[in-house]
PDB file of N, CA and C in Angstrom:
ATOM      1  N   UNK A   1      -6.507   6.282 -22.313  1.00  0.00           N
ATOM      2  CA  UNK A   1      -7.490   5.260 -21.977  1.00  0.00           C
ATOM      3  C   UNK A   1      -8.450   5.807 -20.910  1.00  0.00           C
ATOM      4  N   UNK A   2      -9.671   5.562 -20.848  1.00  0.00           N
ATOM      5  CA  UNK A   2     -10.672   5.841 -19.896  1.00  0.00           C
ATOM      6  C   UNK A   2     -10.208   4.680 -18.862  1.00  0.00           C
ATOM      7  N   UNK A   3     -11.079   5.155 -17.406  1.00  0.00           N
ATOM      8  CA  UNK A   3     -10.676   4.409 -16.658  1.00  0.00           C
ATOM      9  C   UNK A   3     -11.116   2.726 -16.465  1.00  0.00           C
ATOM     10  N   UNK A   4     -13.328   2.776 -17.002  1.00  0.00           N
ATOM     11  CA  UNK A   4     -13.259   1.838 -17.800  1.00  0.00           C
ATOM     12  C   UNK A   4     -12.393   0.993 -18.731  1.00  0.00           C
ATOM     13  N   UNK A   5     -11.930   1.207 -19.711  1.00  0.00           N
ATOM     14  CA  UNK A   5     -10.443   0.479 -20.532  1.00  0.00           C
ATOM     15  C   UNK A   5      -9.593   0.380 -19.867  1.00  0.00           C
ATOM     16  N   UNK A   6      -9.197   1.167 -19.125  1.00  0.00           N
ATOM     17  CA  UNK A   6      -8.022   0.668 -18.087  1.00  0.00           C
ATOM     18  C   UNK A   6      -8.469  -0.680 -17.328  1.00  0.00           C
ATOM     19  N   UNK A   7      -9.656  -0.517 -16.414  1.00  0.00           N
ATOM     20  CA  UNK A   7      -9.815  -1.942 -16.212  1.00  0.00           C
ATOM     21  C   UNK A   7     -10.110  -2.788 -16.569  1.00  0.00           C
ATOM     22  N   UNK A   8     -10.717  -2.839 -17.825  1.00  0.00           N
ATOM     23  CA  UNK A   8     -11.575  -3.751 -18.689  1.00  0.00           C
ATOM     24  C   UNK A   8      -9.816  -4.529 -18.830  1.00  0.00           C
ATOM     25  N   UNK A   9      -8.661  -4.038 -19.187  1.00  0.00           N
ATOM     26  CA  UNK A   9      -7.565  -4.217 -19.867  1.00  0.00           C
ATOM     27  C   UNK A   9      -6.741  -4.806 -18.620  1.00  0.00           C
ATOM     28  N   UNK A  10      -7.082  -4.410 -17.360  1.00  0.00           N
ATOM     29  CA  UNK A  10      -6.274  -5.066 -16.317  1.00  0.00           C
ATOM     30  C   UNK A  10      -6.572  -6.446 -15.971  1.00  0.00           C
ATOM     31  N   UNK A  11      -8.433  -6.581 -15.954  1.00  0.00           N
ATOM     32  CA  UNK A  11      -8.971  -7.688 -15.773  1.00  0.00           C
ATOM     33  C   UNK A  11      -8.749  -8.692 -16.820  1.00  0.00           C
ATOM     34  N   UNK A  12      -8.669  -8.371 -17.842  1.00  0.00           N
ATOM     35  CA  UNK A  12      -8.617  -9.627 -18.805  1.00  0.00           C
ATOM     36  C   UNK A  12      -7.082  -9.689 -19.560  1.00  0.00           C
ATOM     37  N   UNK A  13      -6.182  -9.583 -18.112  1.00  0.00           N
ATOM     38  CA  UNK A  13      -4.663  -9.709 -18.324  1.00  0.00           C
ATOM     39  C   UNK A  13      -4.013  -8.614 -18.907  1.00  0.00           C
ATOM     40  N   UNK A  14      -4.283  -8.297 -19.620  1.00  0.00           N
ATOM     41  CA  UNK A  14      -3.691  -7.304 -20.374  1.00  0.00           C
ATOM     42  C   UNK A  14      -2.724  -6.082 -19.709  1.00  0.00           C
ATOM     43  N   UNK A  15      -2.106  -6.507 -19.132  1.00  0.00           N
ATOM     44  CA  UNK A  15      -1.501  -5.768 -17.931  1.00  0.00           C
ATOM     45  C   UNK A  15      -0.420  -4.682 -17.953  1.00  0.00           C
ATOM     46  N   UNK A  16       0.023  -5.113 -19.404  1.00  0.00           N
ATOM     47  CA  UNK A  16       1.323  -3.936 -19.504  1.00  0.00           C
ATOM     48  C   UNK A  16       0.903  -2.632 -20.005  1.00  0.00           C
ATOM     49  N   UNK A  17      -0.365  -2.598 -20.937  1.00  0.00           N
ATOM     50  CA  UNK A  17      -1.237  -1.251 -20.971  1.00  0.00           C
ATOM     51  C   UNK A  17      -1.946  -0.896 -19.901  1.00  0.00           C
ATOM     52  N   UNK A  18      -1.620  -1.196 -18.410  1.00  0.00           N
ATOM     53  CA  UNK A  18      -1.974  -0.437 -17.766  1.00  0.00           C
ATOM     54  C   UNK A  18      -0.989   0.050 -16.528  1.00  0.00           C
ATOM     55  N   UNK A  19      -0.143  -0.370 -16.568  1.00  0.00           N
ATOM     56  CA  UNK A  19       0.893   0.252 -15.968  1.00  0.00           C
ATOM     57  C   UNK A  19       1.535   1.651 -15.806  1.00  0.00           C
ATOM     58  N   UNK A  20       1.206   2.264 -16.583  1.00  0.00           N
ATOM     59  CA  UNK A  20       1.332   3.883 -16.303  1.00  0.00           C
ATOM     60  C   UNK A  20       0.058   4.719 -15.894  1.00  0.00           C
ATOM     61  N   UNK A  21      -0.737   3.844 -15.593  1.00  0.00           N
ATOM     62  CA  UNK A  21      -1.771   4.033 -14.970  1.00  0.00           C
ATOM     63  C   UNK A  21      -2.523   3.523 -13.350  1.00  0.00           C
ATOM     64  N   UNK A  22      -0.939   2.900 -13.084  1.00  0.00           N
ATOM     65  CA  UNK A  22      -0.876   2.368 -11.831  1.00  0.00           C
ATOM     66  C   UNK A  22      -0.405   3.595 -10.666  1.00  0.00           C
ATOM     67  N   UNK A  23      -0.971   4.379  -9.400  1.00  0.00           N
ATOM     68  CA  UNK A  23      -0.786   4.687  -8.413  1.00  0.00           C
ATOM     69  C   UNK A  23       0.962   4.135  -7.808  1.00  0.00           C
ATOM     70  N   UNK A  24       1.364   4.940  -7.495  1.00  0.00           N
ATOM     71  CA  UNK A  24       2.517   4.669  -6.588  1.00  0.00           C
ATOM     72  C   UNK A  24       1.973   3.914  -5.735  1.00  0.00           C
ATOM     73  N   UNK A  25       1.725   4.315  -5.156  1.00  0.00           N
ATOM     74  CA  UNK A  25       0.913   3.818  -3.737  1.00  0.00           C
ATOM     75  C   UNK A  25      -0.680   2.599  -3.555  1.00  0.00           C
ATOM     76  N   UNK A  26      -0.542   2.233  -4.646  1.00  0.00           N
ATOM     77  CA  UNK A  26      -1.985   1.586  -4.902  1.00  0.00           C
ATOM     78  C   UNK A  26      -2.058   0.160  -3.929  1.00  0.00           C
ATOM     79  N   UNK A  27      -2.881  -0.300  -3.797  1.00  0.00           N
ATOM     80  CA  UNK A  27      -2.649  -1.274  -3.514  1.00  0.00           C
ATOM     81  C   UNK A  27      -4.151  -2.207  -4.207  1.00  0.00           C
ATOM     82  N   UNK A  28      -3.569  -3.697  -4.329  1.00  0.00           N
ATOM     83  CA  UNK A  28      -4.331  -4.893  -4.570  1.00  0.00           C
ATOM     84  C   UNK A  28      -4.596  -6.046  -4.342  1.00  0.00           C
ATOM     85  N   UNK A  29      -5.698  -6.319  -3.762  1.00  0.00           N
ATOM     86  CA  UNK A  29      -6.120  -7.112  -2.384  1.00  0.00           C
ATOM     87  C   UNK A  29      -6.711  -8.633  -3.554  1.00  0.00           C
ATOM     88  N   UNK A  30      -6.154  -9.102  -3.425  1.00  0.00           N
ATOM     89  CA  UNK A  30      -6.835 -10.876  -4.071  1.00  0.00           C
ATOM     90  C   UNK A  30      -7.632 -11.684  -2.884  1.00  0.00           C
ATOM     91  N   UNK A  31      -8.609 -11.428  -2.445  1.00  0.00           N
ATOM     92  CA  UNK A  31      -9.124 -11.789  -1.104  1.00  0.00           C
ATOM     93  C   UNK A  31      -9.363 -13.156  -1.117  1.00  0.00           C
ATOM     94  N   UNK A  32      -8.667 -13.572   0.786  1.00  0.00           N
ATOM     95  CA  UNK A  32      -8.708 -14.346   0.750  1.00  0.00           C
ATOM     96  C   UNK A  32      -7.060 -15.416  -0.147  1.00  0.00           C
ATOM     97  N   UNK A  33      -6.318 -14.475  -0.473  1.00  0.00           N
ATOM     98  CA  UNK A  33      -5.134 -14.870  -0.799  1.00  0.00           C
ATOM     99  C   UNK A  33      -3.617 -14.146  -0.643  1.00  0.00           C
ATOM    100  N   UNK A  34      -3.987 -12.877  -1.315  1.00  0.00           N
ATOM    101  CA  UNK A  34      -2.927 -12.006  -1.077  1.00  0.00           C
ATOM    102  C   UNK A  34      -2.893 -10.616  -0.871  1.00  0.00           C
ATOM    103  N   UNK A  35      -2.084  -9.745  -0.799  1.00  0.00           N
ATOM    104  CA  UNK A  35      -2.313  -8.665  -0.762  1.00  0.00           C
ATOM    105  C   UNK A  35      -0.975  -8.155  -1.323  1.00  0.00           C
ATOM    106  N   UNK A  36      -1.251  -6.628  -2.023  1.00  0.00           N
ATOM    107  CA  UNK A  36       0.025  -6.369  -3.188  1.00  0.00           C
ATOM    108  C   UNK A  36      -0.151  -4.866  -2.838  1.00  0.00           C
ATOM    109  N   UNK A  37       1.268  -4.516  -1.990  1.00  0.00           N
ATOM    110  CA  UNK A  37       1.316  -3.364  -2.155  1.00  0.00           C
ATOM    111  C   UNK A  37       2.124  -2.469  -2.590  1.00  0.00           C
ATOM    112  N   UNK A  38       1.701  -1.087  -3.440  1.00  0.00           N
ATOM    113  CA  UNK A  38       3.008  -0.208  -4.013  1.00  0.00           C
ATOM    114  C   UNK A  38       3.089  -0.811  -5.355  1.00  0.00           C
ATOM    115  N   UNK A  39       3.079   0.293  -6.177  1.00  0.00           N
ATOM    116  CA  UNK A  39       2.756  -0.170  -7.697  1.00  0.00           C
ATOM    117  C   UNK A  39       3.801  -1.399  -8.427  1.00  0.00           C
ATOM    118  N   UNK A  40       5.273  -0.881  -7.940  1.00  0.00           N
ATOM    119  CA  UNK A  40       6.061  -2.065  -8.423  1.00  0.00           C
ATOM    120  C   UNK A  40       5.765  -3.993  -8.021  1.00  0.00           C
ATOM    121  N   UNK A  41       5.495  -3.557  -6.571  1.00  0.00           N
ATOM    122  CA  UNK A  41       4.354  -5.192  -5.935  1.00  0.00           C
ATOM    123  C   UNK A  41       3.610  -5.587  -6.956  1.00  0.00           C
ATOM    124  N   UNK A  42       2.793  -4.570  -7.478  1.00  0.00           N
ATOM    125  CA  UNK A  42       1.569  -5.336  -8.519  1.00  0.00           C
ATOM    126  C   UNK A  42       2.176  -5.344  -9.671  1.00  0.00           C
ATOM    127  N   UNK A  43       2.711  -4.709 -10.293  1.00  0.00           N
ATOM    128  CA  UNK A  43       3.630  -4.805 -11.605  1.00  0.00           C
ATOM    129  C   UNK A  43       4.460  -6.259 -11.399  1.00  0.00           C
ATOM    130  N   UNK A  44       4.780  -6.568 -10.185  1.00  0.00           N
ATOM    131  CA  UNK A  44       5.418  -7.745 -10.290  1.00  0.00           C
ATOM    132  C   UNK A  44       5.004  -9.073 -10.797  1.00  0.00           C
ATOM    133  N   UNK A  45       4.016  -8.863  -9.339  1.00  0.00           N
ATOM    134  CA  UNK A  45       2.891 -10.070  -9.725  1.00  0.00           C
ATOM    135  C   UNK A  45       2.117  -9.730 -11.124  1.00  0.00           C
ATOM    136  N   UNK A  46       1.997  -8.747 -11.635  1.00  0.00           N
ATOM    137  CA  UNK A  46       1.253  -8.797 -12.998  1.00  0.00           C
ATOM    138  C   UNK A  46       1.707  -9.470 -13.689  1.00  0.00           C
ATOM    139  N   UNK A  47       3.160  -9.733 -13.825  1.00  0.00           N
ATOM    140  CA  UNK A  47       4.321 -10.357 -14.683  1.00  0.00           C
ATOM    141  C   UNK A  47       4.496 -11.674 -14.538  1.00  0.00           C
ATOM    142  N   UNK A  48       4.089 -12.047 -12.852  1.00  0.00           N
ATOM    143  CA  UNK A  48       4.224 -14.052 -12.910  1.00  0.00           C
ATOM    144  C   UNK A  48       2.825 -14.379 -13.040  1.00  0.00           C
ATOM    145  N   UNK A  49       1.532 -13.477 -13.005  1.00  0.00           N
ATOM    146  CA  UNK A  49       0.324 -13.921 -13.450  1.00  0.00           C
ATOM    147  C   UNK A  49       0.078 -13.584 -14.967  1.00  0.00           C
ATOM    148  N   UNK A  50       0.956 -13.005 -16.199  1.00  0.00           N
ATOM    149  CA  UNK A  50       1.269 -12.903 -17.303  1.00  0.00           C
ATOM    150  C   UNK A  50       1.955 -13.999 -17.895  1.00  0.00           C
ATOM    151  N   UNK A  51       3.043 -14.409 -17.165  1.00  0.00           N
ATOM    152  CA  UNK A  51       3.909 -15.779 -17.883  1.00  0.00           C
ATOM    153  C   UNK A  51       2.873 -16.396 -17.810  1.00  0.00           C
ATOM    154  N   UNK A  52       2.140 -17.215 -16.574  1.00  0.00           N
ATOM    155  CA  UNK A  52       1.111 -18.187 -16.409  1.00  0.00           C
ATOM    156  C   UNK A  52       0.329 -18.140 -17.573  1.00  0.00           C
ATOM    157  N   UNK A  53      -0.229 -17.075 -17.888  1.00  0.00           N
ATOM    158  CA  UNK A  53      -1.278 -16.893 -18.940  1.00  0.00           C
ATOM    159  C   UNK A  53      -0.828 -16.886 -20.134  1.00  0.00           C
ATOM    160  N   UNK A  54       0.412 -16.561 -20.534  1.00  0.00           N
ATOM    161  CA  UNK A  54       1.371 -17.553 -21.575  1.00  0.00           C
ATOM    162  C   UNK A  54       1.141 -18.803 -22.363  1.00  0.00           C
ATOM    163  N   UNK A  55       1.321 -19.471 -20.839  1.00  0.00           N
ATOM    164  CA  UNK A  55       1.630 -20.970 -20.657  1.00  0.00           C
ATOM    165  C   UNK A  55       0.551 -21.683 -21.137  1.00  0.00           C
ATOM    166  N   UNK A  56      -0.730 -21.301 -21.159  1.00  0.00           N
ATOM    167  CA  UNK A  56      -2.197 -21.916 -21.745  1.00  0.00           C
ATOM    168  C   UNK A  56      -2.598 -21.074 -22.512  1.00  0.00           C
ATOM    169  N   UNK A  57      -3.907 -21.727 -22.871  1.00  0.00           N
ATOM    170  CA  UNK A  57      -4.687 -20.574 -23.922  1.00  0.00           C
ATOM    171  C   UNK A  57      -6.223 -20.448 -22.811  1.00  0.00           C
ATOM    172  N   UNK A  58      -6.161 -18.821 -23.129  1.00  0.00           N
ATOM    173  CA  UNK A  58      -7.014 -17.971 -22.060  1.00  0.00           C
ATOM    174  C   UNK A  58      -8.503 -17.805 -22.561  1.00  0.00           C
ATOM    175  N   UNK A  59      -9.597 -18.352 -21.947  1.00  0.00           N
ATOM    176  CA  UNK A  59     -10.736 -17.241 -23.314  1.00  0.00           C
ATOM    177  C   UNK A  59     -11.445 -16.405 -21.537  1.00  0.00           C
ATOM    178  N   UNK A  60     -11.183 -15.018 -21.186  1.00  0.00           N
ATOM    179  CA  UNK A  60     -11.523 -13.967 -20.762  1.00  0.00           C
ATOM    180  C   UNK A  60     -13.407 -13.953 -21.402  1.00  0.00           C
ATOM    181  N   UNK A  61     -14.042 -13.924 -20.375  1.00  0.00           N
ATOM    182  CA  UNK A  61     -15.466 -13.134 -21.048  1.00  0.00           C
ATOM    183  C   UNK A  61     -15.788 -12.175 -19.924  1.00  0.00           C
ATOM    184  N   UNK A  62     -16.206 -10.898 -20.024  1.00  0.00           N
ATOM    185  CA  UNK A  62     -16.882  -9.843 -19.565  1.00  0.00           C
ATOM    186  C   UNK A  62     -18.056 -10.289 -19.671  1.00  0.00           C
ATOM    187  N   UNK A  63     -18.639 -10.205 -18.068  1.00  0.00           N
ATOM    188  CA  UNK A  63     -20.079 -10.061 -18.112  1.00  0.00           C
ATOM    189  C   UNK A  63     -20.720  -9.102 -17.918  1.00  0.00           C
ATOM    190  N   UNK A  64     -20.146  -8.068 -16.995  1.00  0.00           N
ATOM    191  CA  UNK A  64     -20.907  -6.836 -16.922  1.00  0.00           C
ATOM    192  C   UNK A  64     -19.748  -5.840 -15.856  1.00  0.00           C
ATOM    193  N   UNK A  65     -19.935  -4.677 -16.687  1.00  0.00           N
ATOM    194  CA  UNK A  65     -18.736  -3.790 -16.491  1.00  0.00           C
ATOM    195  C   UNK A  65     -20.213  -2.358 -15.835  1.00  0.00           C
ATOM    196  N   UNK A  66     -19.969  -1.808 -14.520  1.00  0.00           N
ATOM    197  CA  UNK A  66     -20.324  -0.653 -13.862  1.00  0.00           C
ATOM    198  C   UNK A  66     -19.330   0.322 -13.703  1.00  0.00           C
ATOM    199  N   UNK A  67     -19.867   1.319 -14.218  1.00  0.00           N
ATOM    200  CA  UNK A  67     -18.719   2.499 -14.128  1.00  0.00           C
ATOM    201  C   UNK A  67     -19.137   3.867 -13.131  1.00  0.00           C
ATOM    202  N   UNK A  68     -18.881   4.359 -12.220  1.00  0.00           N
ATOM    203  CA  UNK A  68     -19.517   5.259 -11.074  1.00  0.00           C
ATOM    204  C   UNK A  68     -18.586   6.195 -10.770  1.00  0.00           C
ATOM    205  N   UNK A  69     -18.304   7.312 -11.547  1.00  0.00           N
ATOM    206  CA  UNK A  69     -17.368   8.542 -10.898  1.00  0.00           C
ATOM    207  C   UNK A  69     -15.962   7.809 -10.675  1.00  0.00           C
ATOM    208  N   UNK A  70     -15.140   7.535  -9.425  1.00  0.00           N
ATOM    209  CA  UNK A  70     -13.647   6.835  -9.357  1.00  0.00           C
ATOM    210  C   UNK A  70     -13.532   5.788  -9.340  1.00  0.00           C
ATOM    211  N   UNK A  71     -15.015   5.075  -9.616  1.00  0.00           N
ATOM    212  CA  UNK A  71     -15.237   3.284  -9.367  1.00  0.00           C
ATOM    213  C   UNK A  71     -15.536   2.472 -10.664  1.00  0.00           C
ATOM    214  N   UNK A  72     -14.659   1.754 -11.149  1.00  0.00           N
ATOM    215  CA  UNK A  72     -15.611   0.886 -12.349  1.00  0.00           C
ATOM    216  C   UNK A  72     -15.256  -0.577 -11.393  1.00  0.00           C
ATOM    217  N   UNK A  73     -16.685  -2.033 -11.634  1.00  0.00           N
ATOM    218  CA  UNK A  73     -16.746  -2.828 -11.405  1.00  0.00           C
ATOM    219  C   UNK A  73     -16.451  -3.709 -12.508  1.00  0.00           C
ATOM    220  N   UNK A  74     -15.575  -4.750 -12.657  1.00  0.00           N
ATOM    221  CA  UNK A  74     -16.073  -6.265 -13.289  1.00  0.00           C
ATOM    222  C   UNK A  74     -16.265  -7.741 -12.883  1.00  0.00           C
ATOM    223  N   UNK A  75     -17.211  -7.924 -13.747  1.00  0.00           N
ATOM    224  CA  UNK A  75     -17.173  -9.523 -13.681  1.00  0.00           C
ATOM    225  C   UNK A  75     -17.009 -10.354 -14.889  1.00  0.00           C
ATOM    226  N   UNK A  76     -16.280 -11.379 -14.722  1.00  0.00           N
ATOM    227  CA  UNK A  76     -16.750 -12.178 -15.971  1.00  0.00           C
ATOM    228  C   UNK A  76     -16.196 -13.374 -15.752  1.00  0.00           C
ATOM    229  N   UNK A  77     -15.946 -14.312 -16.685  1.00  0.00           N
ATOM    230  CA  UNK A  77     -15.081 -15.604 -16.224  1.00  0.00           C
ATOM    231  C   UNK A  77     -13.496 -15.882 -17.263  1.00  0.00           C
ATOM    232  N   UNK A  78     -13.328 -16.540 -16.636  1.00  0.00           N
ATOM    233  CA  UNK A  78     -11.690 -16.848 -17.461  1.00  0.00           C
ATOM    234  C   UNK A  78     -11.665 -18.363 -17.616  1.00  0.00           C
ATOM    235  N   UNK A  79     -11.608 -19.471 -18.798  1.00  0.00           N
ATOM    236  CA  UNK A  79     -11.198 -20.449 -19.002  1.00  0.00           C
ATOM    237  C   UNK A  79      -9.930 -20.649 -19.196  1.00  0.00           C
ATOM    238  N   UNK A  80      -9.101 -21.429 -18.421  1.00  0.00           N
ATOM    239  CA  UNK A  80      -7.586 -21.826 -18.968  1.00  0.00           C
ATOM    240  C   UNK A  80      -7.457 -22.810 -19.423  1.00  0.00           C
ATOM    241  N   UNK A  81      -6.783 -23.377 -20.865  1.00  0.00           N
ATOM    242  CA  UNK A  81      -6.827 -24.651 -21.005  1.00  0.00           C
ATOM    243  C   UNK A  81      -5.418 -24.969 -21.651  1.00  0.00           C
ATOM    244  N   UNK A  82      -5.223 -26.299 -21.748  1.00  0.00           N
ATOM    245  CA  UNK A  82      -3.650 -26.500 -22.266  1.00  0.00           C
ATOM    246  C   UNK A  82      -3.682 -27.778 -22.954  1.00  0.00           C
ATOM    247  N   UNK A  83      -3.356 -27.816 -24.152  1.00  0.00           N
ATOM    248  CA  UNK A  83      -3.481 -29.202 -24.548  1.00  0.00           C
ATOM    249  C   UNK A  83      -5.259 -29.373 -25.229  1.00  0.00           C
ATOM    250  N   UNK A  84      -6.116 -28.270 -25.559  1.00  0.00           N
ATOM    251  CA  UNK A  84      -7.634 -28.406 -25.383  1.00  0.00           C
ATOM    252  C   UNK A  84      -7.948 -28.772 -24.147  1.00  0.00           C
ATOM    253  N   UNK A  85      -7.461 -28.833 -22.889  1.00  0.00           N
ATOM    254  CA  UNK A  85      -8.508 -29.634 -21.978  1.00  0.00           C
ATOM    255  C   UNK A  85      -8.368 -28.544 -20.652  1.00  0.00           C
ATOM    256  N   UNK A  86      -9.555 -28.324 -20.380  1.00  0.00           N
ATOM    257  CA  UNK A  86      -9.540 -27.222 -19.094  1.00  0.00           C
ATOM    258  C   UNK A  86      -8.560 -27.634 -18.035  1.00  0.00           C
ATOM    259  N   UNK A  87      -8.171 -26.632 -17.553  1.00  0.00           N
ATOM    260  CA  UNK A  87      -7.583 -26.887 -16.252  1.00  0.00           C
ATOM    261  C   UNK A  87      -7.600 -26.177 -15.433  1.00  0.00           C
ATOM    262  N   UNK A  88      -8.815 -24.969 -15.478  1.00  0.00           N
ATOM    263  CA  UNK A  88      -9.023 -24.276 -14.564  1.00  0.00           C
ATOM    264  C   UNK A  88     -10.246 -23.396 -15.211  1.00  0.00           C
ATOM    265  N   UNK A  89     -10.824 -22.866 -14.540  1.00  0.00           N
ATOM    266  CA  UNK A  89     -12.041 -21.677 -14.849  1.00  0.00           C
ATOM    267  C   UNK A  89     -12.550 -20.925 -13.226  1.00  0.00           C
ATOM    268  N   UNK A  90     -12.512 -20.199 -13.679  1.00  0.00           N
ATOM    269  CA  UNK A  90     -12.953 -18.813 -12.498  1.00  0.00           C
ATOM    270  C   UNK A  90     -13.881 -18.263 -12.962  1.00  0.00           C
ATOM    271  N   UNK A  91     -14.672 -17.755 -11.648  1.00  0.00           N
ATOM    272  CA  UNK A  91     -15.368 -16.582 -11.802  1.00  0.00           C
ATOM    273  C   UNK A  91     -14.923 -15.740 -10.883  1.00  0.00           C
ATOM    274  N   UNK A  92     -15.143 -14.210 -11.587  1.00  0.00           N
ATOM    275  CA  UNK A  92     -14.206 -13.496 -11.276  1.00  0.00           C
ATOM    276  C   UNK A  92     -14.916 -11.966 -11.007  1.00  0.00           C
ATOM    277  N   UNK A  93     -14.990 -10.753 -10.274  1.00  0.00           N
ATOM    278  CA  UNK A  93     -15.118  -9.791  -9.942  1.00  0.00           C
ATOM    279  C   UNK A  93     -14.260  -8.843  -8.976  1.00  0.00           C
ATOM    280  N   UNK A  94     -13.679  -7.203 -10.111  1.00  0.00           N
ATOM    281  CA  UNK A  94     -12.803  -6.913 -10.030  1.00  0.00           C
ATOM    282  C   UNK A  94     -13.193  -5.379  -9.492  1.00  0.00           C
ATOM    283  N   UNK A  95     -12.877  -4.924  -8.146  1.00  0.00           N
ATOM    284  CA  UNK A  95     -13.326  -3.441  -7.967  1.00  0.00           C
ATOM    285  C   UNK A  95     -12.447  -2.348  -8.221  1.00  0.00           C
ATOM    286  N   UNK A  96     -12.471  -1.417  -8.969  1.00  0.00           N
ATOM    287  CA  UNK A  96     -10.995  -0.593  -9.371  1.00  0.00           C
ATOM    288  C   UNK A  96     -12.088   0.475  -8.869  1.00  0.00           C
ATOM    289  N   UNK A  97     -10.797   1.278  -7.855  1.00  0.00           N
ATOM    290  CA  UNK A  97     -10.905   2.762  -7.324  1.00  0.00           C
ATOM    291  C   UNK A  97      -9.655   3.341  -8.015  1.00  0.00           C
ATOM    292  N   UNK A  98     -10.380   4.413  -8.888  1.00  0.00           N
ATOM    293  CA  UNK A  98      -9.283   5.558  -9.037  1.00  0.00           C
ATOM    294  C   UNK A  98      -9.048   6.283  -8.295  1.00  0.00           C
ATOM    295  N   UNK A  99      -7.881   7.209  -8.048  1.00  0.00           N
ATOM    296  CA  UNK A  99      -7.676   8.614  -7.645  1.00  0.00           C
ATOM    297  C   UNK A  99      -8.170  10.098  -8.744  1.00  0.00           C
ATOM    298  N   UNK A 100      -7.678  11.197  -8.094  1.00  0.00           N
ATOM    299  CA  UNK A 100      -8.473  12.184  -8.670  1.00  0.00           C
ATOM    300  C   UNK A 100      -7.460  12.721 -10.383  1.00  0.00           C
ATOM    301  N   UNK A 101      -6.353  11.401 -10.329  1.00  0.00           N
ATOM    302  CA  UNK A 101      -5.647  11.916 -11.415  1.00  0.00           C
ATOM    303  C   UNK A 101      -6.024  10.723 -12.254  1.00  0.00           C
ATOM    304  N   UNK A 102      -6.990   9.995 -12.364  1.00  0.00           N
ATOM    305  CA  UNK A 102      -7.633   8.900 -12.866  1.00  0.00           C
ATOM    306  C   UNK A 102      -6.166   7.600 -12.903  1.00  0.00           C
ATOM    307  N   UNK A 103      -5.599   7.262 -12.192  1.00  0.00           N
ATOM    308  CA  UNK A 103      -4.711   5.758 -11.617  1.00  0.00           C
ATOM    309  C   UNK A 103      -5.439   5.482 -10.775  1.00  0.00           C
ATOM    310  N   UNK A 104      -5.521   4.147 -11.252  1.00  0.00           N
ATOM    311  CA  UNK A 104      -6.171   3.158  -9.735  1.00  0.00           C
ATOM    312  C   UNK A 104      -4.978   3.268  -8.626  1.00  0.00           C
ATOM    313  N   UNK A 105      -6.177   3.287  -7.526  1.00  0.00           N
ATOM    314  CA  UNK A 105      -5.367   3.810  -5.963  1.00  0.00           C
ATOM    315  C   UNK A 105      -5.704   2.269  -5.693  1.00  0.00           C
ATOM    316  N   UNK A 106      -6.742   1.471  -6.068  1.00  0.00           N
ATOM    317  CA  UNK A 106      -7.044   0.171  -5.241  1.00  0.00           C
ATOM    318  C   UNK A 106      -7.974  -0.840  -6.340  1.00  0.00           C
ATOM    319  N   UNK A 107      -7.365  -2.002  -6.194  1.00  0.00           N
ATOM    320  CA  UNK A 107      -7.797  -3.356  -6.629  1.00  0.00           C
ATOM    321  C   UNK A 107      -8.159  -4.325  -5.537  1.00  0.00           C
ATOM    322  N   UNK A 108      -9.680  -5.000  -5.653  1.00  0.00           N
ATOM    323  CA  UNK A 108     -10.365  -5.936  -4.668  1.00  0.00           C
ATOM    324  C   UNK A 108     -10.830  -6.781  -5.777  1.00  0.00           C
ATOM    325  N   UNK A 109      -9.832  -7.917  -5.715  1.00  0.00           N
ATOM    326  CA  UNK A 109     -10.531  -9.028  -6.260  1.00  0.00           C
ATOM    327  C   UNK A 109     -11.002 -10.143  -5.967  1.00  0.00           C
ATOM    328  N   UNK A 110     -12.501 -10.360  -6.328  1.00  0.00           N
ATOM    329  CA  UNK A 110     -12.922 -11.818  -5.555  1.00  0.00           C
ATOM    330  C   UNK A 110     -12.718 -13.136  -6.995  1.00  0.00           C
ATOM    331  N   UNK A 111     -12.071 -14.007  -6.488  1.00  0.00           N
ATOM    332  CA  UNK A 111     -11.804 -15.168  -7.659  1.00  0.00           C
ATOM    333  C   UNK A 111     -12.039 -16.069  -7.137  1.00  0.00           C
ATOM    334  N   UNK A 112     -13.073 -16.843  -8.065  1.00  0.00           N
ATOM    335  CA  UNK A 112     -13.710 -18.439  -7.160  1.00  0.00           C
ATOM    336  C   UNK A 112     -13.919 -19.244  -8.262  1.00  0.00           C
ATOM    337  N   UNK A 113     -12.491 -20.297  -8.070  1.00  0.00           N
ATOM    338  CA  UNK A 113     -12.408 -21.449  -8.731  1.00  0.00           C
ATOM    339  C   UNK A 113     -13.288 -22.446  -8.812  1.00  0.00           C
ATOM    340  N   UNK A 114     -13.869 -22.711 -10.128  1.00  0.00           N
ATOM    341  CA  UNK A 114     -14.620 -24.339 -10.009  1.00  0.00           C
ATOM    342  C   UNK A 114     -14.101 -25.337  -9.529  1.00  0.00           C
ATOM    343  N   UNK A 115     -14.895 -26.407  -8.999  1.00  0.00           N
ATOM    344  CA  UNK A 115     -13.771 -27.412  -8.589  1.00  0.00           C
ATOM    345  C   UNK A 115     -13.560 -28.580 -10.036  1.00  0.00           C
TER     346      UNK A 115
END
């Protein structure tokens, strides 16, 4: 996977294809909420923010993906709904730094719920 696809695939859940592409040492900052460090930390939480996304039906849209040498950017939004009826939507922008063996060393995500 390019490192683009790697994040395109992290951001819109898809989380278990990117796990061997996770840094030992990485860390991932949900700002303003949490902070996840050491690859098994984020593998964790990948897994209770995976059940969640289970639990409803997801529609993920990419709005615009920047890719710069060890940096790709995204944004896009995520609808959750259950039953047809929303119960949540974000907008969302995701900063992935690779290292020089192309694994993300670092995740900065800004997520801002509608009310």
């Amino acid at each position: 996977m390019t490192k683009t696809e790697i994040a395109k695939a992290f951001s819109t859940g898809e989380f278990e294809k990117t796990y061997r592409f996770i840094s030992e040492s990485a860390e991932w900052t949900v700002i303003e909420e949490e902070n996840f460090i050491g690859k098994q930390t984020i593998i964790d939480n990948c897994e209770r923010v995976g059940n969640y996304f289970k639990s409803v039906t997801t529609d993920f849209k990419t709005l615009n993906i920047i890719a710069d040498g060890n940096y790709v950017v995204i944004n896009g939004t995520a609808e959750f709904l259950r039953d047809n009826k929303r119960i949540s939507f974000v907008s969302a922008c995701d900063i992935y730094e690779f290292n020089d063996q192309s694994q993300i060393q670092k995740i900065t995500s800004y997520c801002i719920q509608s009310k």
